[in-house]
PDB file of N, CA and C in Angstrom:
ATOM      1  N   UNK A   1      -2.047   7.140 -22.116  1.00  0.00           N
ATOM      2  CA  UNK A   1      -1.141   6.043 -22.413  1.00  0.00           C
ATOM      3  C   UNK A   1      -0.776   6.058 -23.881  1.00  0.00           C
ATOM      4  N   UNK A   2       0.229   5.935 -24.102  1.00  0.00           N
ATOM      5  CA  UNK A   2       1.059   5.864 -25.334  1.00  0.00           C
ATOM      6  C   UNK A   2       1.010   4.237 -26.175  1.00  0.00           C
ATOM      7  N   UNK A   3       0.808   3.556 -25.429  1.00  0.00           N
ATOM      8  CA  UNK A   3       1.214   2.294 -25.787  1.00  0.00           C
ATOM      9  C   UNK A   3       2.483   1.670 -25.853  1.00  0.00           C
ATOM     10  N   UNK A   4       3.662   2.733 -25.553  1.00  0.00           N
ATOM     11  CA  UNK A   4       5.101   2.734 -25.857  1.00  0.00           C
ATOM     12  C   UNK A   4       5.728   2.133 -24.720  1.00  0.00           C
ATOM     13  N   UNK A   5       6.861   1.079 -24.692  1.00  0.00           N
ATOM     14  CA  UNK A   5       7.375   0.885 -23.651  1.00  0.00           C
ATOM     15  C   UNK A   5       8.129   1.596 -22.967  1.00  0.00           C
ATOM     16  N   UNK A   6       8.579   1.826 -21.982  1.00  0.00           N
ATOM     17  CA  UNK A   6       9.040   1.837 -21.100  1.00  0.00           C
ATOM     18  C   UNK A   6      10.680   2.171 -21.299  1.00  0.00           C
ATOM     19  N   UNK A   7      11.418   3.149 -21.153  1.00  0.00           N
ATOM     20  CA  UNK A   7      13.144   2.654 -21.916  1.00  0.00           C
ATOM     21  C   UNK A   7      13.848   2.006 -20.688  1.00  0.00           C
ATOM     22  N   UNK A   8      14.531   1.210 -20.765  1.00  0.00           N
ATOM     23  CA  UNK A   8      15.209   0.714 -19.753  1.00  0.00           C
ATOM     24  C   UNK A   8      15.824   1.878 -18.813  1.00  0.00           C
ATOM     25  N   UNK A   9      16.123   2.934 -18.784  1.00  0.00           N
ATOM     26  CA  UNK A   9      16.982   4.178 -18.063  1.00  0.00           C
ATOM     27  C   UNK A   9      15.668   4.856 -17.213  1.00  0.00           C
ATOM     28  N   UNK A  10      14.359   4.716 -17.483  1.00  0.00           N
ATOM     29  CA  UNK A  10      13.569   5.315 -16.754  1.00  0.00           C
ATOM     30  C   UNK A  10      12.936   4.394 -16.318  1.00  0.00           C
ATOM     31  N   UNK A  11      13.103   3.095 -16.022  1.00  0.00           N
ATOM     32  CA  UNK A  11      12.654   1.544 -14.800  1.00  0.00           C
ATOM     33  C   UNK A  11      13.698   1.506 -13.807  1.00  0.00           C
ATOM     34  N   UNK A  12      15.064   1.564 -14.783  1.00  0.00           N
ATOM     35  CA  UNK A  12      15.762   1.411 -13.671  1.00  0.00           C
ATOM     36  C   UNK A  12      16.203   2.892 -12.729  1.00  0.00           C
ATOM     37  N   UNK A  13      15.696   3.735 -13.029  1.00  0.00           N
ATOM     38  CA  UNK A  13      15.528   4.999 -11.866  1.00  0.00           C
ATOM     39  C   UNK A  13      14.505   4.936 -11.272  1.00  0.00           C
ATOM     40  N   UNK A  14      13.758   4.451 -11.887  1.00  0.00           N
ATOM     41  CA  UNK A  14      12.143   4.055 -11.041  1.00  0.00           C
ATOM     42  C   UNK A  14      12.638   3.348  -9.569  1.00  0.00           C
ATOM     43  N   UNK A  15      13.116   1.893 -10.124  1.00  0.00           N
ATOM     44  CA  UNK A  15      13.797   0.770  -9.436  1.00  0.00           C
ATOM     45  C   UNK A  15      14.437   1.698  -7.949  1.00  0.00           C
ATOM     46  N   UNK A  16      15.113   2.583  -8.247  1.00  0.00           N
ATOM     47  CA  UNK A  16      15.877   3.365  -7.563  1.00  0.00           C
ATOM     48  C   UNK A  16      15.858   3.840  -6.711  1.00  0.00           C
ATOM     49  N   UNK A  17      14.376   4.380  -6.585  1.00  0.00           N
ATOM     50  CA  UNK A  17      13.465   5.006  -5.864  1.00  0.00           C
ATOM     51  C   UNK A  17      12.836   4.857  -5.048  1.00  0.00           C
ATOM     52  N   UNK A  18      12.513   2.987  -4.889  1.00  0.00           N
ATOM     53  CA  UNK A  18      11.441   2.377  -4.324  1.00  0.00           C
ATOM     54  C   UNK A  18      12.159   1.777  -2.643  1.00  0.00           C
ATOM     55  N   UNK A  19      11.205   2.011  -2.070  1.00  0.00           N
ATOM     56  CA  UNK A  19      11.764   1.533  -0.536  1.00  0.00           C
ATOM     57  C   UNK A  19      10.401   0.743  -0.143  1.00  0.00           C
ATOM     58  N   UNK A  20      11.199  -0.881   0.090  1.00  0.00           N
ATOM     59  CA  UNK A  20      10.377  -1.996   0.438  1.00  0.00           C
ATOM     60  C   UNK A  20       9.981  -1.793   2.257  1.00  0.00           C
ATOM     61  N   UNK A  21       9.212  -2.389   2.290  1.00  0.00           N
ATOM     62  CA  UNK A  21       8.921  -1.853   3.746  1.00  0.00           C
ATOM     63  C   UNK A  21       7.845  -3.228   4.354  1.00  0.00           C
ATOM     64  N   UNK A  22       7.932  -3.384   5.447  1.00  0.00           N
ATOM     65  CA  UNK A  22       6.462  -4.799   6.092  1.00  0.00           C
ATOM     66  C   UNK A  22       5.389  -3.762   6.288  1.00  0.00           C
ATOM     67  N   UNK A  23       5.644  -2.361   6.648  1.00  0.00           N
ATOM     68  CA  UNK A  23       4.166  -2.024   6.735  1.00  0.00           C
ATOM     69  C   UNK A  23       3.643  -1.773   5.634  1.00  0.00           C
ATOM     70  N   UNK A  24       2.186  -2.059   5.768  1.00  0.00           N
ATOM     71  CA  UNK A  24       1.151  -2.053   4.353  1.00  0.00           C
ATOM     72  C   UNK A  24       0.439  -0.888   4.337  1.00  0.00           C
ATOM     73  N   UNK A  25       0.436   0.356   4.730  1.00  0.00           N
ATOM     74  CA  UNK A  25       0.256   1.909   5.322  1.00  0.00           C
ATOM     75  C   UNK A  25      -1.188   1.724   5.266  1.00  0.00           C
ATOM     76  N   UNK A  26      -1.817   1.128   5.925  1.00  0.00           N
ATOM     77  CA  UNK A  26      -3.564   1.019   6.242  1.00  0.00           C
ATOM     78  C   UNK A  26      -4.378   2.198   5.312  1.00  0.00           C
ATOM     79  N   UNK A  27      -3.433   3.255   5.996  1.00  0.00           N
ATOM     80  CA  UNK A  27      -4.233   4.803   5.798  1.00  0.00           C
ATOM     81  C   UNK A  27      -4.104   4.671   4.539  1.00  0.00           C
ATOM     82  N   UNK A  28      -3.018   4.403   3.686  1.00  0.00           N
ATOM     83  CA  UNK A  28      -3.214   4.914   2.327  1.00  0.00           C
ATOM     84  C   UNK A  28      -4.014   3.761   1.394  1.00  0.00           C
ATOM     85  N   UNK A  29      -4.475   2.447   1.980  1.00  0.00           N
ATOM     86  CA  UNK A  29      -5.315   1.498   1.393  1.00  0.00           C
ATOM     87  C   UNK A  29      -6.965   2.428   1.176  1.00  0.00           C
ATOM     88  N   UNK A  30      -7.061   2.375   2.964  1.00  0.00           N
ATOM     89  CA  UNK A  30      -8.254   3.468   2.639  1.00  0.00           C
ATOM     90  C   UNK A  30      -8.683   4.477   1.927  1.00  0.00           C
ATOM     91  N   UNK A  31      -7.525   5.553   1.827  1.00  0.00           N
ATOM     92  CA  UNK A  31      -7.862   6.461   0.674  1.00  0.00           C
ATOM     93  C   UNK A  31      -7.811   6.009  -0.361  1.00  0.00           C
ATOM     94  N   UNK A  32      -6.880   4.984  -0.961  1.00  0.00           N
ATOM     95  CA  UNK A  32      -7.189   5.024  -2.619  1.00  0.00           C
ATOM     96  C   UNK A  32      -8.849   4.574  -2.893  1.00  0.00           C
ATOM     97  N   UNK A  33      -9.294   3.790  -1.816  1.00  0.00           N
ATOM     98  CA  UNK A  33     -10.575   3.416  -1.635  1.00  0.00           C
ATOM     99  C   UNK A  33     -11.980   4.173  -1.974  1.00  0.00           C
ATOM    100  N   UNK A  34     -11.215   5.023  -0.888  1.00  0.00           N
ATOM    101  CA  UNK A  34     -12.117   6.833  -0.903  1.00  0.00           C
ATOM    102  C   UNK A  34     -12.251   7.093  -1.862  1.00  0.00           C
ATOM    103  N   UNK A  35     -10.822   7.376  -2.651  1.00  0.00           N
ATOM    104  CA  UNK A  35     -11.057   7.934  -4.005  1.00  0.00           C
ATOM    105  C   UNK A  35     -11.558   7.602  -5.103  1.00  0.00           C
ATOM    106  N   UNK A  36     -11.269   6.015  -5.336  1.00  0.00           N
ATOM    107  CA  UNK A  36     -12.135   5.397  -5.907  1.00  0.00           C
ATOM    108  C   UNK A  36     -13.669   5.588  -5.944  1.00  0.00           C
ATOM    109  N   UNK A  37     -14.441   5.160  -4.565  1.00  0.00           N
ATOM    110  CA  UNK A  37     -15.605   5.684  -4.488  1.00  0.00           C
ATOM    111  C   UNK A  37     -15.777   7.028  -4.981  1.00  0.00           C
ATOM    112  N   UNK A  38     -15.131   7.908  -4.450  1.00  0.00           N
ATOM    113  CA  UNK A  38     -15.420   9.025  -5.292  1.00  0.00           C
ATOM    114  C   UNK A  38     -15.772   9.892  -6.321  1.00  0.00           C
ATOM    115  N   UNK A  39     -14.940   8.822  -7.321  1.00  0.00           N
ATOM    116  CA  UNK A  39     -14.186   8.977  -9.049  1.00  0.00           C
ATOM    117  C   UNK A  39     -15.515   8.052  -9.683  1.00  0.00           C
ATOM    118  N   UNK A  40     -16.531   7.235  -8.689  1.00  0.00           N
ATOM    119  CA  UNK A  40     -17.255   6.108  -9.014  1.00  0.00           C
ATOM    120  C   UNK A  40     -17.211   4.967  -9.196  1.00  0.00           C
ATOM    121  N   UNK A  41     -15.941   4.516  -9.804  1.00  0.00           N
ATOM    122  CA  UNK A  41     -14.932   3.145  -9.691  1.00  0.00           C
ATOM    123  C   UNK A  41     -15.798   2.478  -8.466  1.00  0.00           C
ATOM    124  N   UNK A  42     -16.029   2.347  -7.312  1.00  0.00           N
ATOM    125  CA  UNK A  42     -17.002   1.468  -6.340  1.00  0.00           C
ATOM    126  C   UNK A  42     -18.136   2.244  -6.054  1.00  0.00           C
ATOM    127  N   UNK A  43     -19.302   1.587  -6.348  1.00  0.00           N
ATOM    128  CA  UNK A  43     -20.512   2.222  -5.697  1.00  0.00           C
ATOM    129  C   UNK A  43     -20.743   2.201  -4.582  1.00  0.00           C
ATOM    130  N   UNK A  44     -20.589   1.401  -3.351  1.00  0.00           N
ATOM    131  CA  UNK A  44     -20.517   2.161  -2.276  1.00  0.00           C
ATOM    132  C   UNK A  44     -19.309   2.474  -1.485  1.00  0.00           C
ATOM    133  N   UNK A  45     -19.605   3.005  -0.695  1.00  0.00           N
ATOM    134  CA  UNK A  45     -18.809   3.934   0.514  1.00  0.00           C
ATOM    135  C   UNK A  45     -18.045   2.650   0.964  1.00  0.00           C
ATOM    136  N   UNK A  46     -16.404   2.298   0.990  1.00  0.00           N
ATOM    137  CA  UNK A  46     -15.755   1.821   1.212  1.00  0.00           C
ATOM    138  C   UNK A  46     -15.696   1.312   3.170  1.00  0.00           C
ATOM    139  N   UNK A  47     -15.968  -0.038   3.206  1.00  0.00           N
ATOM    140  CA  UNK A  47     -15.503  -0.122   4.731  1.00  0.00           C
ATOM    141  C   UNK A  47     -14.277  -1.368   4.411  1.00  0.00           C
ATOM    142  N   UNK A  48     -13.596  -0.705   5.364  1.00  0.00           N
ATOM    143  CA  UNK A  48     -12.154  -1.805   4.820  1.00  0.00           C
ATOM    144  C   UNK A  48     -11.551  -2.028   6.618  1.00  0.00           C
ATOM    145  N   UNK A  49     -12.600  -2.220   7.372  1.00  0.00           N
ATOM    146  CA  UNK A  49     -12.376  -1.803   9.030  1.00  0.00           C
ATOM    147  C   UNK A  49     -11.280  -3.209   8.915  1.00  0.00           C
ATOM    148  N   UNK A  50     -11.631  -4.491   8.285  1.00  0.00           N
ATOM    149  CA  UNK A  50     -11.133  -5.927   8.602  1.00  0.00           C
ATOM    150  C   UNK A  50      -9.934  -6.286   7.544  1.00  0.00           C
ATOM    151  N   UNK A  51      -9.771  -4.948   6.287  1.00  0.00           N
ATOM    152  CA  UNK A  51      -9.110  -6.028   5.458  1.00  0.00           C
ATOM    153  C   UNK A  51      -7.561  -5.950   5.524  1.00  0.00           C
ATOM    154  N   UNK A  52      -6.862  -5.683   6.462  1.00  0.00           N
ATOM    155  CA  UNK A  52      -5.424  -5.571   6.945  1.00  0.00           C
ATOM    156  C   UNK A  52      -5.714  -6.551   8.354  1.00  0.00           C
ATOM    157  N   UNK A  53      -4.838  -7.253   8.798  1.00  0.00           N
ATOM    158  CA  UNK A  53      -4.750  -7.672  10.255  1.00  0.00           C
ATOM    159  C   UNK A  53      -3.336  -7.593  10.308  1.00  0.00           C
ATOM    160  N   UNK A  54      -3.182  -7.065  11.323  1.00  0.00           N
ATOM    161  CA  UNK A  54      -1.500  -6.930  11.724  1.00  0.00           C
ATOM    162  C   UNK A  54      -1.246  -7.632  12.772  1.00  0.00           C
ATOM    163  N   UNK A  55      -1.834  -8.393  13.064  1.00  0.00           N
ATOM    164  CA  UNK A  55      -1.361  -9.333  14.311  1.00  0.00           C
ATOM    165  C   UNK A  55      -0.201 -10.389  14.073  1.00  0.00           C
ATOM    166  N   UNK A  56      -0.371 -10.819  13.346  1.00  0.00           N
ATOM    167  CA  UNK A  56       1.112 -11.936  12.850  1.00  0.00           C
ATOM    168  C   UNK A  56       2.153 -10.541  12.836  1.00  0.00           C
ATOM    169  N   UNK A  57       1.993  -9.638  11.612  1.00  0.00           N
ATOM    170  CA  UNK A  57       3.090  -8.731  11.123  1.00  0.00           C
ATOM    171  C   UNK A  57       3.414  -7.889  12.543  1.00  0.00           C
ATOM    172  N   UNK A  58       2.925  -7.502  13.926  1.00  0.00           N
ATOM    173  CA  UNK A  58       3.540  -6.958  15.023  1.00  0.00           C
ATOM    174  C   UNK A  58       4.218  -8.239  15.682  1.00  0.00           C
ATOM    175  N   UNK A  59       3.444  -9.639  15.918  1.00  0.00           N
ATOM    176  CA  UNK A  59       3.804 -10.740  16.907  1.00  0.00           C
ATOM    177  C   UNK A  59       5.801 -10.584  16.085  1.00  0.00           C
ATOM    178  N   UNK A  60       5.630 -10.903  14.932  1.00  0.00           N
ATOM    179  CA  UNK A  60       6.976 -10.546  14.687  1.00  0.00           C
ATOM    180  C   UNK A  60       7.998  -9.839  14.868  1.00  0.00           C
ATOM    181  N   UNK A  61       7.388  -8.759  14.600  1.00  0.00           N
ATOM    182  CA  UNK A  61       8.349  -7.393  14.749  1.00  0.00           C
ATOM    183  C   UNK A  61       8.766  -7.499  16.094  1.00  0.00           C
ATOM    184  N   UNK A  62       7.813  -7.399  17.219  1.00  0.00           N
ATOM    185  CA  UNK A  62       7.740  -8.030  18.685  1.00  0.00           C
ATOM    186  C   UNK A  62       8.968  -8.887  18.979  1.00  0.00           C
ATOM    187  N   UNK A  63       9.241  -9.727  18.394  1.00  0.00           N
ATOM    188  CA  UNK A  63       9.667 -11.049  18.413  1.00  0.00           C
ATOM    189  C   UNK A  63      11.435 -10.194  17.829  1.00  0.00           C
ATOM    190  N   UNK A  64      11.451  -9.680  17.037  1.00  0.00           N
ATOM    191  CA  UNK A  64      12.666  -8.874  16.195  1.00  0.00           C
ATOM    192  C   UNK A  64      13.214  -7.941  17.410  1.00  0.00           C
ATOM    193  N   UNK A  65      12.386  -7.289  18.040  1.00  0.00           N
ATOM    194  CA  UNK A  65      12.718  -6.048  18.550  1.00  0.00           C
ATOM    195  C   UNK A  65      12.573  -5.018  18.407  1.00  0.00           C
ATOM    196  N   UNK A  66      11.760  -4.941  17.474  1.00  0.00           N
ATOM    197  CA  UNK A  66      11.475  -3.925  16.422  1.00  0.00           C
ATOM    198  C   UNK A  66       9.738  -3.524  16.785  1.00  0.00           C
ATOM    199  N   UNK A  67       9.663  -1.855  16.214  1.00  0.00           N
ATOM    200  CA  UNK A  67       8.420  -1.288  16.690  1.00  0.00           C
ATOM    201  C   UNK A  67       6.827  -1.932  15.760  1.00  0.00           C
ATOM    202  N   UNK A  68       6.252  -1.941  16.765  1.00  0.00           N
ATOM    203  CA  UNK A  68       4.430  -1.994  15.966  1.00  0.00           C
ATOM    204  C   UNK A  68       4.296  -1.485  15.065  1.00  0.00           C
ATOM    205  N   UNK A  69       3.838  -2.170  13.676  1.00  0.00           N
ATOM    206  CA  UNK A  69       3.114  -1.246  12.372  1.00  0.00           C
ATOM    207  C   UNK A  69       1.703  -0.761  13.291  1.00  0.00           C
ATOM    208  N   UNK A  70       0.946   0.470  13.268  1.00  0.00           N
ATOM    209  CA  UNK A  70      -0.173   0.293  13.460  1.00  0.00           C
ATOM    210  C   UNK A  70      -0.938   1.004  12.274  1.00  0.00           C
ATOM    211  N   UNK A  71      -2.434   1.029  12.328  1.00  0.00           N
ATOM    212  CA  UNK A  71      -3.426   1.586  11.190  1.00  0.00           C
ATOM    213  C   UNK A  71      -3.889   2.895  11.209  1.00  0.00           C
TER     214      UNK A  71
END
């Protein structure tokens, strides 16, 4: 880290880039998890079996017409 901000021309290409989405990609919660544990950042072995529930976020989609996020 530089300490330096940011120039406005490389946020707003950032900005550019980004695609909002309702699913919360389970899988990739877990790995940063993993990796964390890994790197040592958490001492133990990550269980994250409970910390997403998609039941509201499908009853919706359901409700839209639209397909199941699953984990």
């Amino acid at each position: 880290m530089s300490g330096k901000p940011l120039k406005p021309e490389v946020i707003k290409a950032a900005w550019a880039q980004l695609e909002f989405t309702v699913d919360p990609v389970p899988a990739s919660v877990l790995e940063g998890a993993q990796h964390a544990y890994a790197v040592g950042v958490l001492k133990k072995q990550p269980q994250l079996d409970h910390l997403i529930d998609l039941t509201l976020l499908n009853a919706l989609l359901k409700e839209r017409g639209k397909p199941a996020v699953t984990s």
